[in-house]
PDB file of N, CA and C in Angstrom:
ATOM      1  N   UNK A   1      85.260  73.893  99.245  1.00  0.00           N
ATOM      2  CA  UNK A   1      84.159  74.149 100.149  1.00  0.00           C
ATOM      3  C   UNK A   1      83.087  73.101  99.938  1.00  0.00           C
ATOM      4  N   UNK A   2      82.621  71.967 101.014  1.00  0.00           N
ATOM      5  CA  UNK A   2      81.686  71.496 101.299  1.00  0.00           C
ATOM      6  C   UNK A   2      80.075  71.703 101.045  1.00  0.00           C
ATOM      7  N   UNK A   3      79.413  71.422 100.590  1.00  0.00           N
ATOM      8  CA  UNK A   3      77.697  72.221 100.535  1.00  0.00           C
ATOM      9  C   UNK A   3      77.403  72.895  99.424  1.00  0.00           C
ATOM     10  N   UNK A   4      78.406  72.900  98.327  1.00  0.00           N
ATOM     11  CA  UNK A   4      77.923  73.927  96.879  1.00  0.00           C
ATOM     12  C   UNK A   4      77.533  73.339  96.245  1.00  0.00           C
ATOM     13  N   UNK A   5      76.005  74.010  95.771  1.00  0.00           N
ATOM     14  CA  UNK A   5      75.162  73.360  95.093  1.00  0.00           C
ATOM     15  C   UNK A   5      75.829  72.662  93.669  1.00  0.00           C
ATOM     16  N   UNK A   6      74.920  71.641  93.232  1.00  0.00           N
ATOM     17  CA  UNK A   6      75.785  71.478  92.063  1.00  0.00           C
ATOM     18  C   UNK A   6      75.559  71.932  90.599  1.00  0.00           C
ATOM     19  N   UNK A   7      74.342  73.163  90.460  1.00  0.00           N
ATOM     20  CA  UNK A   7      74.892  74.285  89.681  1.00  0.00           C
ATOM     21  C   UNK A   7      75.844  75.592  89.697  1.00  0.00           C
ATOM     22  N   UNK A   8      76.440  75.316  90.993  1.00  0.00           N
ATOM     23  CA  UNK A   8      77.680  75.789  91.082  1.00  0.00           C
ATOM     24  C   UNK A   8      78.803  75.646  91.083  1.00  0.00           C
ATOM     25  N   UNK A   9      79.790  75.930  90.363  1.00  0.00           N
ATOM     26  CA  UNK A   9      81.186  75.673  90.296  1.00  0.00           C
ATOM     27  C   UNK A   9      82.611  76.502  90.425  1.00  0.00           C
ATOM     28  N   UNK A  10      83.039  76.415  91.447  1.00  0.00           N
ATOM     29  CA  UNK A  10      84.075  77.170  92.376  1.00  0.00           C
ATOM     30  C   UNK A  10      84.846  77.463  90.972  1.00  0.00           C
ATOM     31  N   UNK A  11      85.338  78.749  90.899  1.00  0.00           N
ATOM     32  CA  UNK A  11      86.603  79.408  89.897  1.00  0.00           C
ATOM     33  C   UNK A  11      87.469  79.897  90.685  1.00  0.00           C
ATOM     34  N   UNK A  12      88.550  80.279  90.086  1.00  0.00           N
ATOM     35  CA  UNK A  12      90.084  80.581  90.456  1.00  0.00           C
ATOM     36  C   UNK A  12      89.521  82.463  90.476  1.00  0.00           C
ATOM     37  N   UNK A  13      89.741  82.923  91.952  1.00  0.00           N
ATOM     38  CA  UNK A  13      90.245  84.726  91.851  1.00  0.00           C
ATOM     39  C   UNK A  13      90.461  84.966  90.557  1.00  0.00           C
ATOM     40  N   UNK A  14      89.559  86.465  90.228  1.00  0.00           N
ATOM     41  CA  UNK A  14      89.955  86.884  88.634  1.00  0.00           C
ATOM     42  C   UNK A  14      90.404  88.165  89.759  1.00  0.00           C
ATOM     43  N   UNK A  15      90.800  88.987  89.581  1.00  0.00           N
ATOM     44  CA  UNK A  15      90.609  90.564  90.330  1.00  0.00           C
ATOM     45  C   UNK A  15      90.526  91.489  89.029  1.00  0.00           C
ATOM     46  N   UNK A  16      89.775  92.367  89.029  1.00  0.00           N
ATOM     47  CA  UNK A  16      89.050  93.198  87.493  1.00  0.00           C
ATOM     48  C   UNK A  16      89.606  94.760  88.152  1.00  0.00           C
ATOM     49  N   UNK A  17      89.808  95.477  87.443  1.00  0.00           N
ATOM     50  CA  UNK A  17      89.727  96.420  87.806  1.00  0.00           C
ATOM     51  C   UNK A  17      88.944  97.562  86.981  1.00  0.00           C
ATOM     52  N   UNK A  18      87.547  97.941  87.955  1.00  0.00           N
ATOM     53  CA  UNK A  18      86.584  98.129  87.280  1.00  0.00           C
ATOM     54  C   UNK A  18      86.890  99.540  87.011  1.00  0.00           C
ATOM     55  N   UNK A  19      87.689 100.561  87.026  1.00  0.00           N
ATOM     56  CA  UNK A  19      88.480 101.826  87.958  1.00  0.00           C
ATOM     57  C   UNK A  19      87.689 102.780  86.133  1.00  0.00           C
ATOM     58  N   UNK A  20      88.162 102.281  85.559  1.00  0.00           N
ATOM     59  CA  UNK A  20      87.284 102.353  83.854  1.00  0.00           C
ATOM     60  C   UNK A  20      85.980 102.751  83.305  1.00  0.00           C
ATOM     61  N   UNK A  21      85.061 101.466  84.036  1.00  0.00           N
ATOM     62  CA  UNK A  21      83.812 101.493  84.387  1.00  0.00           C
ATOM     63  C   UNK A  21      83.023 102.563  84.886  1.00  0.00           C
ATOM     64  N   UNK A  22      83.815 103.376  86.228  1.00  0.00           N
ATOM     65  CA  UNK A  22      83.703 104.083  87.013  1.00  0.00           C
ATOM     66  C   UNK A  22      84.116 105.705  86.781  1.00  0.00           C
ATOM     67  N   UNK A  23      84.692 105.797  85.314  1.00  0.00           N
ATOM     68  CA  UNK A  23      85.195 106.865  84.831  1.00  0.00           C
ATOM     69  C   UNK A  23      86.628 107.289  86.156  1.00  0.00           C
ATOM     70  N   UNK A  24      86.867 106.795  86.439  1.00  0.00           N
ATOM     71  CA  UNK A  24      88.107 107.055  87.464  1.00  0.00           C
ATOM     72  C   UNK A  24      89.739 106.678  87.091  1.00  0.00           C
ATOM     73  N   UNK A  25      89.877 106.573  85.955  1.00  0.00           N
ATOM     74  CA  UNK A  25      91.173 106.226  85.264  1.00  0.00           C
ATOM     75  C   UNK A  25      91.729 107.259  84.086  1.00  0.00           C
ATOM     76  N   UNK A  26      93.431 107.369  84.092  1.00  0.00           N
ATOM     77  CA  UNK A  26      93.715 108.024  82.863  1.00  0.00           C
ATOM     78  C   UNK A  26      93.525 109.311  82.879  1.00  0.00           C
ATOM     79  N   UNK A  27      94.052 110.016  82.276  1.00  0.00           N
ATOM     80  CA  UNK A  27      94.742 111.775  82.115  1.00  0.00           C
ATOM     81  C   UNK A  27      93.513 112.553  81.931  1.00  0.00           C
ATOM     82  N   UNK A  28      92.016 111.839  81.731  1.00  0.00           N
ATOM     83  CA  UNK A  28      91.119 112.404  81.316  1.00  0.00           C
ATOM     84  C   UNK A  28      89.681 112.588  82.802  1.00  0.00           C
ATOM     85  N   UNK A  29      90.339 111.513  83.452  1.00  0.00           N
ATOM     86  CA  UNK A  29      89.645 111.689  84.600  1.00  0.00           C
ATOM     87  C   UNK A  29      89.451 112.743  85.102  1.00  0.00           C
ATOM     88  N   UNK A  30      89.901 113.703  84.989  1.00  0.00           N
ATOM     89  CA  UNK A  30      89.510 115.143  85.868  1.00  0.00           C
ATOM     90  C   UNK A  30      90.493 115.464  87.046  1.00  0.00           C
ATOM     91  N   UNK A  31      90.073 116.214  88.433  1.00  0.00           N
ATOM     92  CA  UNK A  31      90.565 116.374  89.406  1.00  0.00           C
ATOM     93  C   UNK A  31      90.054 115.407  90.268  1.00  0.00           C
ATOM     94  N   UNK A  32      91.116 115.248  91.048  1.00  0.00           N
ATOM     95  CA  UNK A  32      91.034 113.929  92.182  1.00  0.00           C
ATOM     96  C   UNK A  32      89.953 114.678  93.451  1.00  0.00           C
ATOM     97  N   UNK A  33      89.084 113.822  94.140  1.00  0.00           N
ATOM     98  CA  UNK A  33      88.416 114.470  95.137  1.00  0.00           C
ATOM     99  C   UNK A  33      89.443 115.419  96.402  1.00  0.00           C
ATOM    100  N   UNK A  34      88.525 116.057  96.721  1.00  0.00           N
ATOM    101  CA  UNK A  34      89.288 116.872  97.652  1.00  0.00           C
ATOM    102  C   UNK A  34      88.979 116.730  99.006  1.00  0.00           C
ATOM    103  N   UNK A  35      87.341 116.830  99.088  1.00  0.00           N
ATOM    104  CA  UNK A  35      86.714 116.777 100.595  1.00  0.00           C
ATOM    105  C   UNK A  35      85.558 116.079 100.480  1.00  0.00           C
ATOM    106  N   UNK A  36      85.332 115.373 101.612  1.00  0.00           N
ATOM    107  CA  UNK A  36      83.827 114.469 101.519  1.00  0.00           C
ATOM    108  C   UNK A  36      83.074 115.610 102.349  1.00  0.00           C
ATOM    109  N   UNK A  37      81.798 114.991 102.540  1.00  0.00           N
ATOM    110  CA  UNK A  37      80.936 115.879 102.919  1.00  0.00           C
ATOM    111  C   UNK A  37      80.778 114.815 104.555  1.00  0.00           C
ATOM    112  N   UNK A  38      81.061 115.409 105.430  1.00  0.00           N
ATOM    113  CA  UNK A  38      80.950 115.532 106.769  1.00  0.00           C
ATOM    114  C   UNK A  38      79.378 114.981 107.571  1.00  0.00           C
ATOM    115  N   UNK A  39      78.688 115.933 107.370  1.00  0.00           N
ATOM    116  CA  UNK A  39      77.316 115.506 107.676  1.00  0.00           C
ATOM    117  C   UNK A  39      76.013 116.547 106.663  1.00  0.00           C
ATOM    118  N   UNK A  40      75.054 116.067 106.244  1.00  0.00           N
ATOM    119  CA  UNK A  40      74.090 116.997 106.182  1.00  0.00           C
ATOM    120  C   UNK A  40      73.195 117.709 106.955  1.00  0.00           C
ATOM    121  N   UNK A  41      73.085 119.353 106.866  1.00  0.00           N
ATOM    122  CA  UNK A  41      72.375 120.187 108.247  1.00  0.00           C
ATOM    123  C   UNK A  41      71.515 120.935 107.512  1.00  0.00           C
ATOM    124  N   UNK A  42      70.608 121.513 108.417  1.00  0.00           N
ATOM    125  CA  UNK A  42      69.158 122.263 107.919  1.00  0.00           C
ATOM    126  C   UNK A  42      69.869 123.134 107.591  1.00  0.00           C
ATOM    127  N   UNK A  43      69.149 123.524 106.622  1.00  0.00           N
ATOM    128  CA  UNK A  43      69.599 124.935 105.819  1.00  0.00           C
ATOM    129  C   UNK A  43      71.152 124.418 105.001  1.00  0.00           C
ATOM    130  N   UNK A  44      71.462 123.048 104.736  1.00  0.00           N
ATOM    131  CA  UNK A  44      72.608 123.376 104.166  1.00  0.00           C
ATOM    132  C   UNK A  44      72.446 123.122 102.586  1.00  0.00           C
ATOM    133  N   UNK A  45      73.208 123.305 101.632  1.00  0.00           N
ATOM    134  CA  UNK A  45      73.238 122.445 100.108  1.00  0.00           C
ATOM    135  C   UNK A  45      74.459 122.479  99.976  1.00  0.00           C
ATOM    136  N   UNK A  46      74.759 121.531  98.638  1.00  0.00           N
ATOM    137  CA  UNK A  46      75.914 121.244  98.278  1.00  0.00           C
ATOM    138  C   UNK A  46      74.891 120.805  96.527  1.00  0.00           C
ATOM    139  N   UNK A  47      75.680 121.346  95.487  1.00  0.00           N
ATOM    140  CA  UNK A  47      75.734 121.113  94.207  1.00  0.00           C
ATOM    141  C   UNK A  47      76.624 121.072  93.416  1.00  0.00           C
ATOM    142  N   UNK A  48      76.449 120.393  92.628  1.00  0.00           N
ATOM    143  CA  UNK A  48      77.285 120.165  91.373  1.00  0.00           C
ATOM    144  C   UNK A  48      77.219 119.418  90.451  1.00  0.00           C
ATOM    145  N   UNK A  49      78.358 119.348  89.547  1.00  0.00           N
ATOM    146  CA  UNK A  49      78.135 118.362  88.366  1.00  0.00           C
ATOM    147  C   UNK A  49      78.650 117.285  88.786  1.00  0.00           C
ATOM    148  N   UNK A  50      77.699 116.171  88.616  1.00  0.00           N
ATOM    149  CA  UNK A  50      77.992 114.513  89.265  1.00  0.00           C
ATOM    150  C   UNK A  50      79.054 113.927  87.861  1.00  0.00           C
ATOM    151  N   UNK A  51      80.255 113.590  87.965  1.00  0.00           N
ATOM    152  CA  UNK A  51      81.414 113.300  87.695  1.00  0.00           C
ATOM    153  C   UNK A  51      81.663 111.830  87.786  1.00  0.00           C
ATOM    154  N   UNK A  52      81.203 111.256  89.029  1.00  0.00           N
ATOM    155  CA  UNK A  52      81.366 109.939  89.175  1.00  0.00           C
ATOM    156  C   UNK A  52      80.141 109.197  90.075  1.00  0.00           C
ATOM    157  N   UNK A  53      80.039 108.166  90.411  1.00  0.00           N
ATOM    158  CA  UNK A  53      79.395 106.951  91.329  1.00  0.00           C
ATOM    159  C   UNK A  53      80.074 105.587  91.353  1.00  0.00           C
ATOM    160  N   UNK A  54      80.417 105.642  92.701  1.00  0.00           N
ATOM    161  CA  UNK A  54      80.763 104.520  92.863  1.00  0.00           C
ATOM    162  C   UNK A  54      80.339 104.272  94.135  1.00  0.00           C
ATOM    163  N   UNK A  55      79.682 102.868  94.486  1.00  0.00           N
ATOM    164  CA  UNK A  55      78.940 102.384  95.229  1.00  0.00           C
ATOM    165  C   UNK A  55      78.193 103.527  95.825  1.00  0.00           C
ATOM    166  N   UNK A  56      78.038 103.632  97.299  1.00  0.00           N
ATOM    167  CA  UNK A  56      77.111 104.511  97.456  1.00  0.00           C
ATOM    168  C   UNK A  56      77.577 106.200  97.280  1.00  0.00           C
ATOM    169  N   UNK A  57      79.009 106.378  97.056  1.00  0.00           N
ATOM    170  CA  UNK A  57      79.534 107.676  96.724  1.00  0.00           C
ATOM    171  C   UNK A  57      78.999 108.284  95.496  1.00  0.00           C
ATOM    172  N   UNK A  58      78.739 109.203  95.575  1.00  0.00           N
ATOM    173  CA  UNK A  58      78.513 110.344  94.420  1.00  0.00           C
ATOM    174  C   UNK A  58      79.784 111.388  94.398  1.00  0.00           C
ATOM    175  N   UNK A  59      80.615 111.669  93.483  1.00  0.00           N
ATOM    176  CA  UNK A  59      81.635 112.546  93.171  1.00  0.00           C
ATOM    177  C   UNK A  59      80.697 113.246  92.601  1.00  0.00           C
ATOM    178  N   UNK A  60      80.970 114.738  93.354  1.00  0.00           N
ATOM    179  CA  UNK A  60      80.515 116.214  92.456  1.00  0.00           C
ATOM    180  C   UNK A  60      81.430 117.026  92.309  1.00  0.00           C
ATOM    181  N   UNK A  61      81.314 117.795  91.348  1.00  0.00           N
ATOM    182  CA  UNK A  61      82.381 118.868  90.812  1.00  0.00           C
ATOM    183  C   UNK A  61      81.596 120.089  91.527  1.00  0.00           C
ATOM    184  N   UNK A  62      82.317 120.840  92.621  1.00  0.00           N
ATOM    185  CA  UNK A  62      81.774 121.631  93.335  1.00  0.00           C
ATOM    186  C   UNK A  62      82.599 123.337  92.546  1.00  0.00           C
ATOM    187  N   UNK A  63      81.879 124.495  93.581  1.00  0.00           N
ATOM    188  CA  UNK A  63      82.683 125.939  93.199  1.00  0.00           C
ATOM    189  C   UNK A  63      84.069 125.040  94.501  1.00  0.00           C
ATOM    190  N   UNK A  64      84.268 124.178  95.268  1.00  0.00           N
ATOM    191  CA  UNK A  64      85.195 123.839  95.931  1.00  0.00           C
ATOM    192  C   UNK A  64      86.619 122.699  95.578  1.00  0.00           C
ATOM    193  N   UNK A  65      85.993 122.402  94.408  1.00  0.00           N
ATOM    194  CA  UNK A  65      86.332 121.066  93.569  1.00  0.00           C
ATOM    195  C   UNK A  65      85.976 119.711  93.604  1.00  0.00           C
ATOM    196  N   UNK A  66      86.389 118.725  93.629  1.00  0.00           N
ATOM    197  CA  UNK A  66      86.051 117.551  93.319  1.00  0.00           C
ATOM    198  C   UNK A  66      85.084 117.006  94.884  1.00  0.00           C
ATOM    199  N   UNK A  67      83.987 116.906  95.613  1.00  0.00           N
ATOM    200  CA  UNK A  67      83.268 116.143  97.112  1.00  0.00           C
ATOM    201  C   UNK A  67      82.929 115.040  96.657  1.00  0.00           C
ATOM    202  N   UNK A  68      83.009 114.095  97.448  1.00  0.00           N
ATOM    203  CA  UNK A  68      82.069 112.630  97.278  1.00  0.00           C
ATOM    204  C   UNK A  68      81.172 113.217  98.655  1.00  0.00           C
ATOM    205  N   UNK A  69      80.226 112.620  98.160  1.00  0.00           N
ATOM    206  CA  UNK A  69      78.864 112.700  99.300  1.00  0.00           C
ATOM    207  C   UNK A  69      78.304 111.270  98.970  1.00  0.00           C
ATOM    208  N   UNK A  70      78.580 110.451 100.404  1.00  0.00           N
ATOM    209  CA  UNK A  70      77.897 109.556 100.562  1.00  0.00           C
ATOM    210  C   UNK A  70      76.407 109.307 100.726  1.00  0.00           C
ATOM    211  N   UNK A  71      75.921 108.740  99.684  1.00  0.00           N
ATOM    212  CA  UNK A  71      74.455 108.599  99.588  1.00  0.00           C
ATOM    213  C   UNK A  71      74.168 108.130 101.005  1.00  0.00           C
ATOM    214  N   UNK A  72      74.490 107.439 101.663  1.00  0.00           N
ATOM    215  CA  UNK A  72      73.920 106.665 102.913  1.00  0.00           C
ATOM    216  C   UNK A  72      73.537 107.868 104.059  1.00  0.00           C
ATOM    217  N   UNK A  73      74.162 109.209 103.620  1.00  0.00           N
ATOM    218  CA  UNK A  73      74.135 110.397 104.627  1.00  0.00           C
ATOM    219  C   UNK A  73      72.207 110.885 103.990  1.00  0.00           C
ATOM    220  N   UNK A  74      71.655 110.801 102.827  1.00  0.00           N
ATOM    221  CA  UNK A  74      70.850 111.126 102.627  1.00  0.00           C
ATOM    222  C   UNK A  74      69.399 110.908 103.126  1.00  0.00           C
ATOM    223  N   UNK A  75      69.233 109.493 103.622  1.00  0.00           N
ATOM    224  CA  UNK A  75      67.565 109.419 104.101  1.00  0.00           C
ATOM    225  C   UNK A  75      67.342 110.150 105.115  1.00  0.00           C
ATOM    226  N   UNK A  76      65.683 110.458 104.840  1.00  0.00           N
ATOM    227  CA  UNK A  76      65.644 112.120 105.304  1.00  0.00           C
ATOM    228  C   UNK A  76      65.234 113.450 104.650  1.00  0.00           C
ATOM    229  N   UNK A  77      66.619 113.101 104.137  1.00  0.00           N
ATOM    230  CA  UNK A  77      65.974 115.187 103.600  1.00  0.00           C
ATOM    231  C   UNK A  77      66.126 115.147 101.913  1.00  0.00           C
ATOM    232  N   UNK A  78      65.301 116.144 101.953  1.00  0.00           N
ATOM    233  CA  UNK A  78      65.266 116.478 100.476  1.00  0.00           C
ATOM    234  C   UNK A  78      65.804 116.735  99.831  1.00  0.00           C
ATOM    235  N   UNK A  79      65.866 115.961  98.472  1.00  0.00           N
ATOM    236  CA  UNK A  79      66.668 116.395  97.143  1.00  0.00           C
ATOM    237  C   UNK A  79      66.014 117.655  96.081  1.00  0.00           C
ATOM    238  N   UNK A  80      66.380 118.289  95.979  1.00  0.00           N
ATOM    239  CA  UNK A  80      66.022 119.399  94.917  1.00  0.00           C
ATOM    240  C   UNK A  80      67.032 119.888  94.438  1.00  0.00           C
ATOM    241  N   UNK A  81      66.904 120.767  92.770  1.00  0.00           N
ATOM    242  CA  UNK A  81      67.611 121.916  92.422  1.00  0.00           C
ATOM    243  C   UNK A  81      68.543 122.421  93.012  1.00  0.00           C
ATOM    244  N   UNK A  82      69.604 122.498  93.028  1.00  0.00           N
ATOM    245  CA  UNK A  82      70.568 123.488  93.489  1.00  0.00           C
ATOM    246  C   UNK A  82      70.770 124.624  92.744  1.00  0.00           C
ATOM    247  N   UNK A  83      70.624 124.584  91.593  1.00  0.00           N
ATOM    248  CA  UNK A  83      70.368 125.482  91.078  1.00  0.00           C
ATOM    249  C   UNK A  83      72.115 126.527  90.807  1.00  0.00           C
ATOM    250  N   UNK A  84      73.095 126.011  91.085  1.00  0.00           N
ATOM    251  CA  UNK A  84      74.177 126.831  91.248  1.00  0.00           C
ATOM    252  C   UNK A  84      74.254 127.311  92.680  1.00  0.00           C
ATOM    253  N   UNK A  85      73.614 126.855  93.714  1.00  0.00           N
ATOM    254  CA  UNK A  85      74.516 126.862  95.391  1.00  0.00           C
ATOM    255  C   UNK A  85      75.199 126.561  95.243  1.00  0.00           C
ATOM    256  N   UNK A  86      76.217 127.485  96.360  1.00  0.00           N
ATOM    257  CA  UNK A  86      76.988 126.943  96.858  1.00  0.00           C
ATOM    258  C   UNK A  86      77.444 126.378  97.949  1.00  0.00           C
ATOM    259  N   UNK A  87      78.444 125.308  98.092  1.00  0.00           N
ATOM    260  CA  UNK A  87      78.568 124.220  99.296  1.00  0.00           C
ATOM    261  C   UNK A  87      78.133 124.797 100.865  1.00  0.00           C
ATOM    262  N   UNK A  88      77.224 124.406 101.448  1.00  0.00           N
ATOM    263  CA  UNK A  88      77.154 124.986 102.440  1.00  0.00           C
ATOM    264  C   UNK A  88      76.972 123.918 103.832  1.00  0.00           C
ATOM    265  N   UNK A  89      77.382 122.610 103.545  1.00  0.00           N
ATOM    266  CA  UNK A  89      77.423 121.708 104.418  1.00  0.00           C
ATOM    267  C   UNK A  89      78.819 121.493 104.563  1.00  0.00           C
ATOM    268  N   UNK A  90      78.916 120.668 106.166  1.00  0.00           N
ATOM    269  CA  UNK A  90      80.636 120.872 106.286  1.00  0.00           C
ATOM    270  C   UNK A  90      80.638 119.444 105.793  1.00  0.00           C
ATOM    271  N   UNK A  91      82.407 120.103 105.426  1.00  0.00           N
ATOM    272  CA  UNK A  91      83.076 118.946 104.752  1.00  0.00           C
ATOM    273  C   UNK A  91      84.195 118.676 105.405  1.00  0.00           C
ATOM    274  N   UNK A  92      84.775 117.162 104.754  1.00  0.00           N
ATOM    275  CA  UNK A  92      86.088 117.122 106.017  1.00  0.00           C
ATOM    276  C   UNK A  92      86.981 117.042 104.721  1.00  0.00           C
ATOM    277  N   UNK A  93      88.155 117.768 105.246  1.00  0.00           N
ATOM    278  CA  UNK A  93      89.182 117.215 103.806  1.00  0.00           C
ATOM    279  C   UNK A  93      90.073 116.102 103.652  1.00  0.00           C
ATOM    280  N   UNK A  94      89.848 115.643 102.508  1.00  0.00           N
ATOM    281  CA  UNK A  94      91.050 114.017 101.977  1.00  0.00           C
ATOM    282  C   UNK A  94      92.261 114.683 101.965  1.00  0.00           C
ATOM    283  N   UNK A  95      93.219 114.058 102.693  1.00  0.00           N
ATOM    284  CA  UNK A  95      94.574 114.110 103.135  1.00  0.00           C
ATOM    285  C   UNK A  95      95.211 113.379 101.594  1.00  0.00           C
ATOM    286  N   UNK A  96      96.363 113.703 101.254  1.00  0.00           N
ATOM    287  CA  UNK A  96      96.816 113.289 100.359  1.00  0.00           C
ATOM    288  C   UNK A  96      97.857 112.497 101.029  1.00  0.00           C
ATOM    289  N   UNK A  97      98.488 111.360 100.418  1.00  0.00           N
ATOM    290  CA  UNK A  97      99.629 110.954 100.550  1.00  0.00           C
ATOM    291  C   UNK A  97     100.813 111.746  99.992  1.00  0.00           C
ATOM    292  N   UNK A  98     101.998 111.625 101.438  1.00  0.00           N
ATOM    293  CA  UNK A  98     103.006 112.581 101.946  1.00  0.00           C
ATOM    294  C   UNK A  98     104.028 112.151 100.364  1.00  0.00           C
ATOM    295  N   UNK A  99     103.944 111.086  99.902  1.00  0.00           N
ATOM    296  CA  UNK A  99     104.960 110.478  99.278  1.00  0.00           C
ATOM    297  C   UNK A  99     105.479 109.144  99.129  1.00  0.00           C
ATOM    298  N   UNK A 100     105.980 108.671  98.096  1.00  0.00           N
ATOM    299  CA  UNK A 100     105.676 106.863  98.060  1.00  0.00           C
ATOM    300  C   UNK A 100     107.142 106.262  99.002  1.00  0.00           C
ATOM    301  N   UNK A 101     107.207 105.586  99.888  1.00  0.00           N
ATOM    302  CA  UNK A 101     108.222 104.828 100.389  1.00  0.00           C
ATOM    303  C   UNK A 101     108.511 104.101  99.840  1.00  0.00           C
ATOM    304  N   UNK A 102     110.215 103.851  99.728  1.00  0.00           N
ATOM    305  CA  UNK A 102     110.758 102.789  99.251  1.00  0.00           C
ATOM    306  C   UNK A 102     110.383 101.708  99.748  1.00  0.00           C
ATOM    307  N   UNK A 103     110.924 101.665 101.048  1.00  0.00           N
ATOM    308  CA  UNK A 103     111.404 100.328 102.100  1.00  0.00           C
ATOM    309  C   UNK A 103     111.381 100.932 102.927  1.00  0.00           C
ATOM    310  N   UNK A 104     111.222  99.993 103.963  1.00  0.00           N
ATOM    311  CA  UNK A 104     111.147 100.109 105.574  1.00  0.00           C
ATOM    312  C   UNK A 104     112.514  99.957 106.280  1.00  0.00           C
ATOM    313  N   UNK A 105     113.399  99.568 105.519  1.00  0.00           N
ATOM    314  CA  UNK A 105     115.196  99.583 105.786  1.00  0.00           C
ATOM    315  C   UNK A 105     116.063  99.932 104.532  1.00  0.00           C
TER     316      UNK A 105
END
């Protein structure tokens, strides 16, 4: 690439896998998410124990099991106490994969 400054110096792709970092790896990780959270509505909550973050997702351990609730759904409304509510915003549920394919022939 043309134009890079010359305290910069182009490196070779590393790919990291930060999955570790993120507490999301290994037999100890917990339960896999189940349902994201859909939209936030008046009068609704959703609580739990925060489990993970990754980028703008928050994983909570719900009475429903594992939700990511995307932070980006939040500006707006208020954060407080949940205090032990329970989920009362809709959620949509994560589809699991049917099963791993071999081949396509």
């Amino acid at each position: 690439l043309g134009g890079w400054p010359q305290s910069l110096t182009p490196a070779p792709f590393d790919a990291v896998d930060h999955a570790g970092v993120f507490g999301l790896e290994g037999a100890e990780r917990g339960p896999a998410a189940v349902a994201e959270v859909a939209e936030l509505v008046a009068g609704g909550a959703i609580g739990g124990e925060l489990v993970a973050a990754v980028g703008p997702d928050l994983h909570l351990a719900t009475e429903r099991g594992v939700v990511v609730l995307d932070t980006r759904l939040m500006p707006g409304w208020e954060l407080v106490s949940a205090e032990g509510a329970p989920c009362t915003v809709p959620l949509r549920e994560l589809k699991r994969a049917a099963g791993v394919q071999d081949g396509l022939f």
